[in-house]
N, C-alpha and C. Protein backbone atom coordinates (compact mmCIF):
# COMPACT_ATOMS: atom_id res chain seq x y z
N UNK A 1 127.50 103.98 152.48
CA UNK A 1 126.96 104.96 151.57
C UNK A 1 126.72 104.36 150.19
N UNK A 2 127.94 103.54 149.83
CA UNK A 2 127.26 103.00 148.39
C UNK A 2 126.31 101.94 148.24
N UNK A 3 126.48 101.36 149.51
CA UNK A 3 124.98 100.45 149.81
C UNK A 3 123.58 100.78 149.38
N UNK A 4 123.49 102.27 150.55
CA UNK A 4 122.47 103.22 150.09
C UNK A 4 122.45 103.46 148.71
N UNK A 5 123.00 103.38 148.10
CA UNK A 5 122.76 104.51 146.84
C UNK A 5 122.58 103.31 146.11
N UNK A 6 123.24 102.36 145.90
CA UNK A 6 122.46 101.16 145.67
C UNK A 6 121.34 100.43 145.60
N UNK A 7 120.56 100.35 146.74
CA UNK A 7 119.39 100.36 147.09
C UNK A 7 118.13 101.20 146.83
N UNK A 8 118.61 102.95 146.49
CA UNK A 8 117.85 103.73 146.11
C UNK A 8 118.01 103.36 144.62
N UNK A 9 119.05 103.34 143.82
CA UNK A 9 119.03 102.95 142.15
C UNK A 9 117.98 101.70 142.00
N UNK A 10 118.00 100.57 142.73
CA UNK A 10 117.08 99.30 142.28
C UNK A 10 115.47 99.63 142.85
N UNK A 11 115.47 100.46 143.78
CA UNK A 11 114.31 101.02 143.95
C UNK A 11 113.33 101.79 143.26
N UNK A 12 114.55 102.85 142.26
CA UNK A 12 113.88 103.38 141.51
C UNK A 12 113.60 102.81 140.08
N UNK A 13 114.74 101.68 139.14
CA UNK A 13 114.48 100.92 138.51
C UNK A 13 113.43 100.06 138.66
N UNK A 14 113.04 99.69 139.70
CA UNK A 14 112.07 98.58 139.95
C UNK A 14 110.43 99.31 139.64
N UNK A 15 110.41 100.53 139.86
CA UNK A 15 109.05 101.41 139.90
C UNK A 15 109.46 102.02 138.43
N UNK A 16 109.87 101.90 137.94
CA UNK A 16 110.03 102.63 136.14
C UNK A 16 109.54 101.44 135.32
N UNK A 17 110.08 99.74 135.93
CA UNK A 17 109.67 98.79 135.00
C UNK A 17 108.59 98.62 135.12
N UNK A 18 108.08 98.90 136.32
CA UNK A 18 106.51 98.36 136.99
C UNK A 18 105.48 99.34 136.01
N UNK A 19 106.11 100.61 136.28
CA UNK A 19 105.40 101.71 135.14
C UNK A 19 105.06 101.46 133.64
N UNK A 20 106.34 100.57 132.98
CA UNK A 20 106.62 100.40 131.65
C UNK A 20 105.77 99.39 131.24
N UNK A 21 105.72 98.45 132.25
CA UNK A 21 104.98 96.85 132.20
C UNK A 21 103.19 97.33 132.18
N UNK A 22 103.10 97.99 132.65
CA UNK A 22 100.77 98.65 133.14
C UNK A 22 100.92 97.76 133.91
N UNK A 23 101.29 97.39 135.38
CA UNK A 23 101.15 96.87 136.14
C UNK A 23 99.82 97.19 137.09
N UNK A 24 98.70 96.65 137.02
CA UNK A 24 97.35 97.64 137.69
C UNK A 24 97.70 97.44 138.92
N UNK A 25 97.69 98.61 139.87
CA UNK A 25 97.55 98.35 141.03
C UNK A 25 96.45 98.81 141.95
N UNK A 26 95.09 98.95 141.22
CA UNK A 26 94.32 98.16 141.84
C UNK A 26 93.60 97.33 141.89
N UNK A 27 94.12 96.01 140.98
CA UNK A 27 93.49 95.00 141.47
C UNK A 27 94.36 94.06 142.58
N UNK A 28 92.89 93.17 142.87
CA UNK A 28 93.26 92.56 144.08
C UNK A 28 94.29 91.30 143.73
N UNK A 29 95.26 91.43 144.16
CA UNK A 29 96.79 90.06 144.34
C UNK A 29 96.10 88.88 144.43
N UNK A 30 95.05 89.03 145.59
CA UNK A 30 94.97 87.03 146.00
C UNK A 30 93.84 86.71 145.07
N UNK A 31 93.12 87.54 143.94
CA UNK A 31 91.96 86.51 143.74
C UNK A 31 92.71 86.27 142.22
N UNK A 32 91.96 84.86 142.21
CA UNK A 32 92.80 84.35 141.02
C UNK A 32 91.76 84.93 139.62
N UNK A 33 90.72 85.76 140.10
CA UNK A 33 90.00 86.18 139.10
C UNK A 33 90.46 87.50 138.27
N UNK A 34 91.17 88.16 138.70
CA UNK A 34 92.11 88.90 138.77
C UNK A 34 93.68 89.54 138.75
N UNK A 35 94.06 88.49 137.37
CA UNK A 35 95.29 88.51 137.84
C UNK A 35 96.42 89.82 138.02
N UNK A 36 97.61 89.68 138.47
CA UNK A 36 98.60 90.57 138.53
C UNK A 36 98.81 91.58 137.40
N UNK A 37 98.98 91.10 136.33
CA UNK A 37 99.49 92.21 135.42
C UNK A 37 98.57 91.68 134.19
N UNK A 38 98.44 93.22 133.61
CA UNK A 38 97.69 93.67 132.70
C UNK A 38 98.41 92.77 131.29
N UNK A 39 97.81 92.16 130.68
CA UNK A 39 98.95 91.58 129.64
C UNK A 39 98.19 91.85 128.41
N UNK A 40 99.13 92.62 127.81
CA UNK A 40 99.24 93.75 126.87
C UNK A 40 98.86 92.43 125.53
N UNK A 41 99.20 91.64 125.35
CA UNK A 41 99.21 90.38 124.31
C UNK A 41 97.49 89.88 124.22
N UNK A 42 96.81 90.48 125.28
CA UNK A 42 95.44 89.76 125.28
C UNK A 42 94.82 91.26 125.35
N UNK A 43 95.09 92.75 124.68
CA UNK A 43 94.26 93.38 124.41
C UNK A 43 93.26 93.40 123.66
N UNK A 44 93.59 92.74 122.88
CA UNK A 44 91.89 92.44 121.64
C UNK A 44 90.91 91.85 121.66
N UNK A 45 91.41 90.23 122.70
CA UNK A 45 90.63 89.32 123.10
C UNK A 45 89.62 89.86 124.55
N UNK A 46 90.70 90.68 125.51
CA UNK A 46 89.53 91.17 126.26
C UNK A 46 88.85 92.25 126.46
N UNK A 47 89.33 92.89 124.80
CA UNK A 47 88.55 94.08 124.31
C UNK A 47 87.29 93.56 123.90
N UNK A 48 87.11 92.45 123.12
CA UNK A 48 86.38 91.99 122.45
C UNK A 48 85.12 91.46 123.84
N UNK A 49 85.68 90.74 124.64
CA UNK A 49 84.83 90.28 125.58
C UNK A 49 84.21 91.12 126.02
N UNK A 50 84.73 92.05 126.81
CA UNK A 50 84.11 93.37 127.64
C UNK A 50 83.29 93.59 126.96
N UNK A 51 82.98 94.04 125.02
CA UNK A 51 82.25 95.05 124.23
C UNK A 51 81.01 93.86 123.90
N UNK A 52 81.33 92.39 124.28
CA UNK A 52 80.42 91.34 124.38
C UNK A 52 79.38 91.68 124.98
N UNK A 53 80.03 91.87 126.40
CA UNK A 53 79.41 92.04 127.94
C UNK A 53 78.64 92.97 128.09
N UNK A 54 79.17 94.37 127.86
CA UNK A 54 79.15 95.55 127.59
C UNK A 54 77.60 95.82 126.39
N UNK A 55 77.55 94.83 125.35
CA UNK A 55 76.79 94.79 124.24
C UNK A 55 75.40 94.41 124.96
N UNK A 56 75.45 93.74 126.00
CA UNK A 56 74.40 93.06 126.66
C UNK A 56 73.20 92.45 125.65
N UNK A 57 73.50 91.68 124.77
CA UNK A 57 72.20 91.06 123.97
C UNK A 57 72.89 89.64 122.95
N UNK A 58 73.22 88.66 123.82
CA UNK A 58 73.53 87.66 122.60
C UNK A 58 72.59 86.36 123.57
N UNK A 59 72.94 85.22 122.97
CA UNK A 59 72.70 84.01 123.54
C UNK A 59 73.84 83.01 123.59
N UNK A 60 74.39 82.47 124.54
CA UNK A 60 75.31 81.53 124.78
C UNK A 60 75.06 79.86 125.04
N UNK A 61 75.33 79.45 123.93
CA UNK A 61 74.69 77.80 124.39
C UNK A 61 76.03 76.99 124.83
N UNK A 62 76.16 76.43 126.02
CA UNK A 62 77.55 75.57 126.66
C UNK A 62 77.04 74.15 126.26
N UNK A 63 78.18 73.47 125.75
CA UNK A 63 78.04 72.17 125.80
C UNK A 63 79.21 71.52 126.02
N UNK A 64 79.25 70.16 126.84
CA UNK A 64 79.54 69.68 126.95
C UNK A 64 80.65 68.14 125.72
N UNK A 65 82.24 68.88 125.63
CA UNK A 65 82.93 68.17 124.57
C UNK A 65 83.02 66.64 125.39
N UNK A 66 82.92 65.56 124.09
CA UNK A 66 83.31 64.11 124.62
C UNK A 66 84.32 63.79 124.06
N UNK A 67 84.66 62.73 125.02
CA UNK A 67 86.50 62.38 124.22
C UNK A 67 86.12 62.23 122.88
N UNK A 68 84.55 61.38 121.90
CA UNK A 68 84.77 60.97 120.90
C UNK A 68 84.42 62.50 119.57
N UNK A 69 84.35 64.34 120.67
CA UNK A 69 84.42 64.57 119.84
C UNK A 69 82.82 65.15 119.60
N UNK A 70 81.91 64.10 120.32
CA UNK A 70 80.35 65.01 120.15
C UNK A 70 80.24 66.13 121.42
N UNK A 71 79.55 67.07 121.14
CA UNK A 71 78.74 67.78 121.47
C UNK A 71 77.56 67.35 122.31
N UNK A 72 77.50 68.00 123.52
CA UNK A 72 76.25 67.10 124.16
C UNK A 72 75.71 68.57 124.94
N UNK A 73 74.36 69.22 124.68
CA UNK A 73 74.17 70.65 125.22
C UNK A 73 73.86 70.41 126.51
N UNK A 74 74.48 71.58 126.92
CA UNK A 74 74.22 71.43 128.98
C UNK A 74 73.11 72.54 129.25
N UNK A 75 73.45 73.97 129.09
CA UNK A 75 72.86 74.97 129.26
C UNK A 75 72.70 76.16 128.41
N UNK A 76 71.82 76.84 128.44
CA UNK A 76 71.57 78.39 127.64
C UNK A 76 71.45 79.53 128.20
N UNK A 77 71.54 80.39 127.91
CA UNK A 77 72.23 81.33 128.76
C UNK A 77 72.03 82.85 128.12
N UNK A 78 70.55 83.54 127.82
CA UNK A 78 70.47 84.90 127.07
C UNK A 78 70.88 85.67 128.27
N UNK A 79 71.58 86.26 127.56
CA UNK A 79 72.26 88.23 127.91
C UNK A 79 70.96 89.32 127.42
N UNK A 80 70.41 89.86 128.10
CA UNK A 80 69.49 90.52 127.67
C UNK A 80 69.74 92.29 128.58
N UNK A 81 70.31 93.21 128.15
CA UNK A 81 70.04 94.33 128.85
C UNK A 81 70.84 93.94 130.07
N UNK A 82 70.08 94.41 131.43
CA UNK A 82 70.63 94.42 133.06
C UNK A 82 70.51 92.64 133.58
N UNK A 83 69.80 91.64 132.60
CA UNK A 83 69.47 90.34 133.35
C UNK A 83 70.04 89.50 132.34
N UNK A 84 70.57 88.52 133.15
CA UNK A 84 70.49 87.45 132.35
C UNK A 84 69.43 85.65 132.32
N UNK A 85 69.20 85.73 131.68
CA UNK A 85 68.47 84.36 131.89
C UNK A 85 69.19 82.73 131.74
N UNK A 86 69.25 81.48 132.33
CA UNK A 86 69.90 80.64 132.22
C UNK A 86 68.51 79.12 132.31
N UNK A 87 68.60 78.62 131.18
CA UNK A 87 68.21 76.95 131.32
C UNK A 87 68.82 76.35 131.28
N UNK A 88 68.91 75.14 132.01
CA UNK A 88 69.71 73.42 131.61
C UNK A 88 68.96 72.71 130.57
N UNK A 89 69.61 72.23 129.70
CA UNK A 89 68.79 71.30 128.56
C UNK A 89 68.21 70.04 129.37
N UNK A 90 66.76 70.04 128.83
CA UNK A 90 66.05 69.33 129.21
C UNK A 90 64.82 69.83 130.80
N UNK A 91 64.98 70.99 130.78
CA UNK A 91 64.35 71.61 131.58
C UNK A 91 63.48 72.60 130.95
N UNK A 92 62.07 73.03 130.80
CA UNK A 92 61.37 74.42 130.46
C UNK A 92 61.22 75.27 131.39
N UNK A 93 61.92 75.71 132.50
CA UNK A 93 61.98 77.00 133.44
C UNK A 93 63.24 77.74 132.95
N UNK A 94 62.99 79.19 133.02
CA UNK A 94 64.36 79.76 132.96
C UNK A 94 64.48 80.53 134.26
N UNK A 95 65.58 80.65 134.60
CA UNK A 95 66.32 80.96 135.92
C UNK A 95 66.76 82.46 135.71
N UNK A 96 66.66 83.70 135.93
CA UNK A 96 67.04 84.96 135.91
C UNK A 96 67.94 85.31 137.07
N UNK A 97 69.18 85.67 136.13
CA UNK A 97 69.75 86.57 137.62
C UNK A 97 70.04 88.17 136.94
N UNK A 98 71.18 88.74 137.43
CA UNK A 98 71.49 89.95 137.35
C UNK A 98 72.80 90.05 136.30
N UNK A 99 72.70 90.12 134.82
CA UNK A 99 74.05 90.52 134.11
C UNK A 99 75.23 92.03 135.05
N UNK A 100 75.65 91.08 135.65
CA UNK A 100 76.85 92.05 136.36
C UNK A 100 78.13 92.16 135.26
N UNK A 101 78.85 93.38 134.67
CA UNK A 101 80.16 92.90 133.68
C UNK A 101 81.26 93.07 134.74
N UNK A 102 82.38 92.28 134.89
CA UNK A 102 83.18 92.00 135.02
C UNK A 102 84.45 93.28 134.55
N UNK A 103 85.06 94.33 135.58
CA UNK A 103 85.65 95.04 135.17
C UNK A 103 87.35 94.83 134.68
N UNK A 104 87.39 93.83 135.43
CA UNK A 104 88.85 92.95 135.40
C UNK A 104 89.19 92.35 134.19
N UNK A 105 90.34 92.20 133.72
CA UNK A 105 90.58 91.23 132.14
C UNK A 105 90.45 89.66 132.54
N UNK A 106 89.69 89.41 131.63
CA UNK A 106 89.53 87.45 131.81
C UNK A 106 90.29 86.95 131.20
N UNK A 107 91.20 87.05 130.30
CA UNK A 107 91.93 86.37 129.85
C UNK A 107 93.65 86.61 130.30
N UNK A 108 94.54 85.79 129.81
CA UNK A 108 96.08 86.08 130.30
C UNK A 108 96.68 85.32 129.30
N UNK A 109 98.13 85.42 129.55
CA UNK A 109 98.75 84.33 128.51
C UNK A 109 98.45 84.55 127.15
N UNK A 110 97.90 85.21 126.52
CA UNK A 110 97.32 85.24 125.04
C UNK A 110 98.17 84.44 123.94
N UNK A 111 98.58 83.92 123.09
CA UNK A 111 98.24 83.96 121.54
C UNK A 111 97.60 84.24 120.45
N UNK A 112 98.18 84.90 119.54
CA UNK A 112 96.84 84.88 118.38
C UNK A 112 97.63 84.79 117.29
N UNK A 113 96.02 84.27 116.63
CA UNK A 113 96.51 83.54 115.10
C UNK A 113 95.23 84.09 114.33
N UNK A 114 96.18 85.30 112.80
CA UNK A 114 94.77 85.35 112.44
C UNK A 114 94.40 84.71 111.41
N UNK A 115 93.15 84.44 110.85
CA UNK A 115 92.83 83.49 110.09
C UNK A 115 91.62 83.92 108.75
N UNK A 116 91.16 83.74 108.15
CA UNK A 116 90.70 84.11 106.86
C UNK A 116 89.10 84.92 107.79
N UNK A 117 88.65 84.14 108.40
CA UNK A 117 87.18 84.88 108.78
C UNK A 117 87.35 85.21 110.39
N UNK A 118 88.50 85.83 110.99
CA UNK A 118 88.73 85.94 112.03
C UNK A 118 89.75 85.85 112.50
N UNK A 119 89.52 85.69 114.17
CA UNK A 119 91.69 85.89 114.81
C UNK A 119 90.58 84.51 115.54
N UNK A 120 91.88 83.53 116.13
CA UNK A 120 91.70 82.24 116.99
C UNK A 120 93.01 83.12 118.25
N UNK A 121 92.33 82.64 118.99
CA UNK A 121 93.55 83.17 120.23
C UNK A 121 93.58 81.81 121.45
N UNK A 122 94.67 82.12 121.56
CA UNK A 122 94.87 80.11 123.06
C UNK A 122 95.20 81.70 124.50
N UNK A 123 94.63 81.31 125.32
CA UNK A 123 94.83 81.95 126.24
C UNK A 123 94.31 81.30 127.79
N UNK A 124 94.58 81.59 128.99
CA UNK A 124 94.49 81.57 130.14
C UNK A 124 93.13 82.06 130.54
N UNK A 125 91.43 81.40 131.00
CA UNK A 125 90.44 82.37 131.21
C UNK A 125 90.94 82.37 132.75
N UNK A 126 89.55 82.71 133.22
CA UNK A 126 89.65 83.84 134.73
C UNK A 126 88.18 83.84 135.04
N UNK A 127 87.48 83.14 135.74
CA UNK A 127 86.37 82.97 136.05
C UNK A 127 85.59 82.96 137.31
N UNK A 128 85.54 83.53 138.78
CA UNK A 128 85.67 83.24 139.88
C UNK A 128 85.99 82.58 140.33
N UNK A 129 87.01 82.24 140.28
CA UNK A 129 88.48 81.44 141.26
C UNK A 129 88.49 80.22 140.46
N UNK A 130 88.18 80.43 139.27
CA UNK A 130 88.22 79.02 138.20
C UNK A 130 89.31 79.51 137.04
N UNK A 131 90.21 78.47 136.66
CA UNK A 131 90.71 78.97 135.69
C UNK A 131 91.02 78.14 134.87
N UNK A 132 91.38 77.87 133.05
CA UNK A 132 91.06 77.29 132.35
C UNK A 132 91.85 77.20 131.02
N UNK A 133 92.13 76.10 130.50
CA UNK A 133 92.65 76.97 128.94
C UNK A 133 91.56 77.14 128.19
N UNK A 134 92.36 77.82 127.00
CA UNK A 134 91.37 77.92 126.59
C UNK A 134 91.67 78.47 125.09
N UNK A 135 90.44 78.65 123.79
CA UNK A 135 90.77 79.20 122.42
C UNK A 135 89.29 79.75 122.55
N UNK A 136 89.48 80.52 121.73
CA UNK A 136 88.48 81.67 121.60
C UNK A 136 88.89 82.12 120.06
N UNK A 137 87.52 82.22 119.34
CA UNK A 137 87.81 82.45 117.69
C UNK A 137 86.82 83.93 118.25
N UNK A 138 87.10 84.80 117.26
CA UNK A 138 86.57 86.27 117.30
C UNK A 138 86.73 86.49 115.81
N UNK A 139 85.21 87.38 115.46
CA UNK A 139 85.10 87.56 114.02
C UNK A 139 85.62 88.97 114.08
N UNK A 140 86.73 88.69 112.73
CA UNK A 140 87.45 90.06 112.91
C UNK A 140 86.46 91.27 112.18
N UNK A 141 85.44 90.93 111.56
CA UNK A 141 84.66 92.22 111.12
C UNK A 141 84.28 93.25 112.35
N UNK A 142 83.70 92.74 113.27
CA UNK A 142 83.00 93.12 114.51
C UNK A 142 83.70 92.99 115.72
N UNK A 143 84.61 91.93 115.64
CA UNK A 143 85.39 91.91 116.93
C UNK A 143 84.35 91.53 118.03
N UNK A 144 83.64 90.12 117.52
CA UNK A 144 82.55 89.86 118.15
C UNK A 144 83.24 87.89 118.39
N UNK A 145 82.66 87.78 119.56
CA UNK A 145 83.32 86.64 120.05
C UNK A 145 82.39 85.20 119.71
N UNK A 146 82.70 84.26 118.94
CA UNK A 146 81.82 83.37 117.72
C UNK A 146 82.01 82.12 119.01
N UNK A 147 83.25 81.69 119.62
CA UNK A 147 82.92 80.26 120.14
C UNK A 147 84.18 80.28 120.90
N UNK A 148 83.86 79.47 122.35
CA UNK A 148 85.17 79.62 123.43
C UNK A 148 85.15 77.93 123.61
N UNK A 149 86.33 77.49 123.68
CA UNK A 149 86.50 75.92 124.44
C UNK A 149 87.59 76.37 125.97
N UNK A 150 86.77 76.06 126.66
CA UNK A 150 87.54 75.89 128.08
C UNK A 150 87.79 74.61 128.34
N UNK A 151 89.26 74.20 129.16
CA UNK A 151 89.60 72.75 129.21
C UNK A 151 89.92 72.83 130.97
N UNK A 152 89.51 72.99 131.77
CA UNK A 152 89.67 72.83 133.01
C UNK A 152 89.92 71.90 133.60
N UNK A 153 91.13 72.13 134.89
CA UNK A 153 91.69 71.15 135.19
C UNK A 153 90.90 70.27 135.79
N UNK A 154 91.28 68.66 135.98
CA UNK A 154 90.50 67.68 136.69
C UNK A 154 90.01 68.23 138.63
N UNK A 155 88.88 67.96 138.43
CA UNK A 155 88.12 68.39 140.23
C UNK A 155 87.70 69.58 139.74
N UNK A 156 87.89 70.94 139.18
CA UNK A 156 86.91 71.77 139.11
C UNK A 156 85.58 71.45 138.73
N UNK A 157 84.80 72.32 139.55
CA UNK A 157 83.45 72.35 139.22
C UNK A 157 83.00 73.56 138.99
N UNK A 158 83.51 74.14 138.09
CA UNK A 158 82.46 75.01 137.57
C UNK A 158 81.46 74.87 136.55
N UNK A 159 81.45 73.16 136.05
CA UNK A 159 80.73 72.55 134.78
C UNK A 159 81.05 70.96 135.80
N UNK A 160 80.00 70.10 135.54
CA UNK A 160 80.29 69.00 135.73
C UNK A 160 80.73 68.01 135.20
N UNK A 161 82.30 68.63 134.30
CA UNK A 161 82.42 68.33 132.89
C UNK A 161 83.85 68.72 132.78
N UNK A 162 85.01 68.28 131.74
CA UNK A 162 86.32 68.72 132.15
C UNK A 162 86.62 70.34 131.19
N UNK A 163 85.88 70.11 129.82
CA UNK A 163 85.29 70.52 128.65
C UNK A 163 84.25 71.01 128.17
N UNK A 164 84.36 72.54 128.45
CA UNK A 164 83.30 72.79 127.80
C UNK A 164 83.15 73.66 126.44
N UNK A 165 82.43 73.73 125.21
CA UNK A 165 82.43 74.76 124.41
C UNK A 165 81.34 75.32 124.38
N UNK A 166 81.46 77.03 124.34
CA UNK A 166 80.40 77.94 124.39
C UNK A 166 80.13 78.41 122.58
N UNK A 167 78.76 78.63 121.90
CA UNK A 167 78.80 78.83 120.96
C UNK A 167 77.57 80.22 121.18
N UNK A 168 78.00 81.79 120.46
CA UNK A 168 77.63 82.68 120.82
C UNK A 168 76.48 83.29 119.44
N UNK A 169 75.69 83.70 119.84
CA UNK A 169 74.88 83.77 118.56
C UNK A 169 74.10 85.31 119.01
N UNK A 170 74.30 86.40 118.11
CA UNK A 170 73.89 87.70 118.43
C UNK A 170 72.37 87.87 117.60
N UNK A 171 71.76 87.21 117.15
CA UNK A 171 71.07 87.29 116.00
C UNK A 171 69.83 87.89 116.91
N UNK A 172 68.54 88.49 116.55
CA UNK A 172 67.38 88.96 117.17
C UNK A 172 66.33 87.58 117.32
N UNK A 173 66.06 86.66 116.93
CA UNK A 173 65.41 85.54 117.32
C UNK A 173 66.09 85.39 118.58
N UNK A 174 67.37 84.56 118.39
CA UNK A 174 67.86 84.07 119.47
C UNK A 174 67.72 84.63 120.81
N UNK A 175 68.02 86.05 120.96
CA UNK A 175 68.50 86.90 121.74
C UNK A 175 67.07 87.48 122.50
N UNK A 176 65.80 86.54 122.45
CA UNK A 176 64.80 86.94 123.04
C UNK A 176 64.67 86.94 124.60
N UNK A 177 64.50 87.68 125.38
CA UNK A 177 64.32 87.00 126.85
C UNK A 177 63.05 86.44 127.04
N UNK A 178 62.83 85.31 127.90
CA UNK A 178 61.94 84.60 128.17
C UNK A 178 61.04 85.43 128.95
N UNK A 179 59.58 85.15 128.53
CA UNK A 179 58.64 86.21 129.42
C UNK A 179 58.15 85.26 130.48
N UNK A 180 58.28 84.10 130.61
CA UNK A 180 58.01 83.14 131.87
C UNK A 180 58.99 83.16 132.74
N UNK A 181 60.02 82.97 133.64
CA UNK A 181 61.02 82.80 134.47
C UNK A 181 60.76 82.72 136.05
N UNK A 182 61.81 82.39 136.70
CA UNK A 182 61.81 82.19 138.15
C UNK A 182 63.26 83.01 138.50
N UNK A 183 63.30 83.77 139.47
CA UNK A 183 64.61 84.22 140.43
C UNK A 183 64.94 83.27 141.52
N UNK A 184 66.00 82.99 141.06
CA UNK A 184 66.53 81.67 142.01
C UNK A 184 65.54 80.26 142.33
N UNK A 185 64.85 79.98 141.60
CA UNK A 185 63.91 79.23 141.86
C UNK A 185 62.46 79.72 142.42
N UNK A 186 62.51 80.90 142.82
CA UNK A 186 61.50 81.65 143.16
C UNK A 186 60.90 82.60 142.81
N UNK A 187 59.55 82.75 142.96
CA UNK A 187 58.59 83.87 142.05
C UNK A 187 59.86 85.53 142.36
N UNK A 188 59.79 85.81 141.14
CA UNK A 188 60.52 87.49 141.32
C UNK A 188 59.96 88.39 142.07
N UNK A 189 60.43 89.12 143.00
CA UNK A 189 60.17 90.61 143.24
C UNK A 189 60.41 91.44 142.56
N UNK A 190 59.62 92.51 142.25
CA UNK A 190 59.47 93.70 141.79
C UNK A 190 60.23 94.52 142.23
């Protein structure tokens, strides 16, 4: 009997902490895009992202960091509305797919540090089964996300590159969509 009653006490402790913690339960356990628990320390950073996503209109240029430190541009990448468009530097086609947002938090692990024109945060990203460190500066006027460095471990390929930094620019030039493009390499359907 005190076994039982035992067992019912850690049972019910165990579902009060789970409660206390925002433990989501429904996301999915095995994808690593997705992790386990909601972490309360990276509310701003993936407040900020979502209202990015959510904003649907910036331009993202990735480049490629070298050990000595330069910058070398890989790809571009406008957010426009429902599509997004993507070039590789050194190419004039742009590639269109579908801006899907991401309902899940991308970040984990958080830190933040705030700083005279903004917060810098070191955190854990979350990328389809890619994952990364990472700093992320966010302008605290807007809570708008200025520049991400991802450092991914050796053998990922989600960049052909170990390092990459994204630099985000909301401005109305930038943020034009291309009126030439291809879907997947191929003329679009209507």
């Amino acid at each position: 009997m005190q076994l039982r009653s035992i067992a019912i006490f850690l049972i019910f402790s165990i579902a009060s902490l789970t409660a206390e913690r925002g433990i989501a339960h429904d996301i999915d356990h095995e994808s690593r895009d997705r992790p386990r628990l909601i972490d309360n320390t990276c509310a701003d950073l993936n407040s900020a992202y979502r209202a990015m996503r959510e904003q649907s209109r910036y331009r993202e240029t990735i480049y490629e960091l070298k050990p000595d430190g330069k910058l070398v541009e890989y790809s571009t990448v406008i957010i426009y509305d429902l599509y997004g468009y993507q070039r590789y530097t050194g190419e004039t086609d742009w590639d269109r797919f579908n801006n899907e947002s991401p309902y899940w938090q991308r970040f984990t692990s958080c830190t933040r540090k705030d700083m005279k024109d903004g917060r810098r945060f070191y955190a854990t990203y979350h990328h389809q089964g890619h994952v990364a460190g990472s700093e992320v500066w966010v302008d605290s006027d807007e809570m708008k996300v200025k520049k991400v460095i991802r450092r991914f471990p050796q053998g990922d390929e989600l960049f052909p590159f170990a390092t990459a930094v994204s630099l985000f620019d909301y401005g109305r030039k930038a943020v034009r969509p291309p009126t030439k493009y291809t879907c997947g390499g191929n003329p679009c359907k209507l």
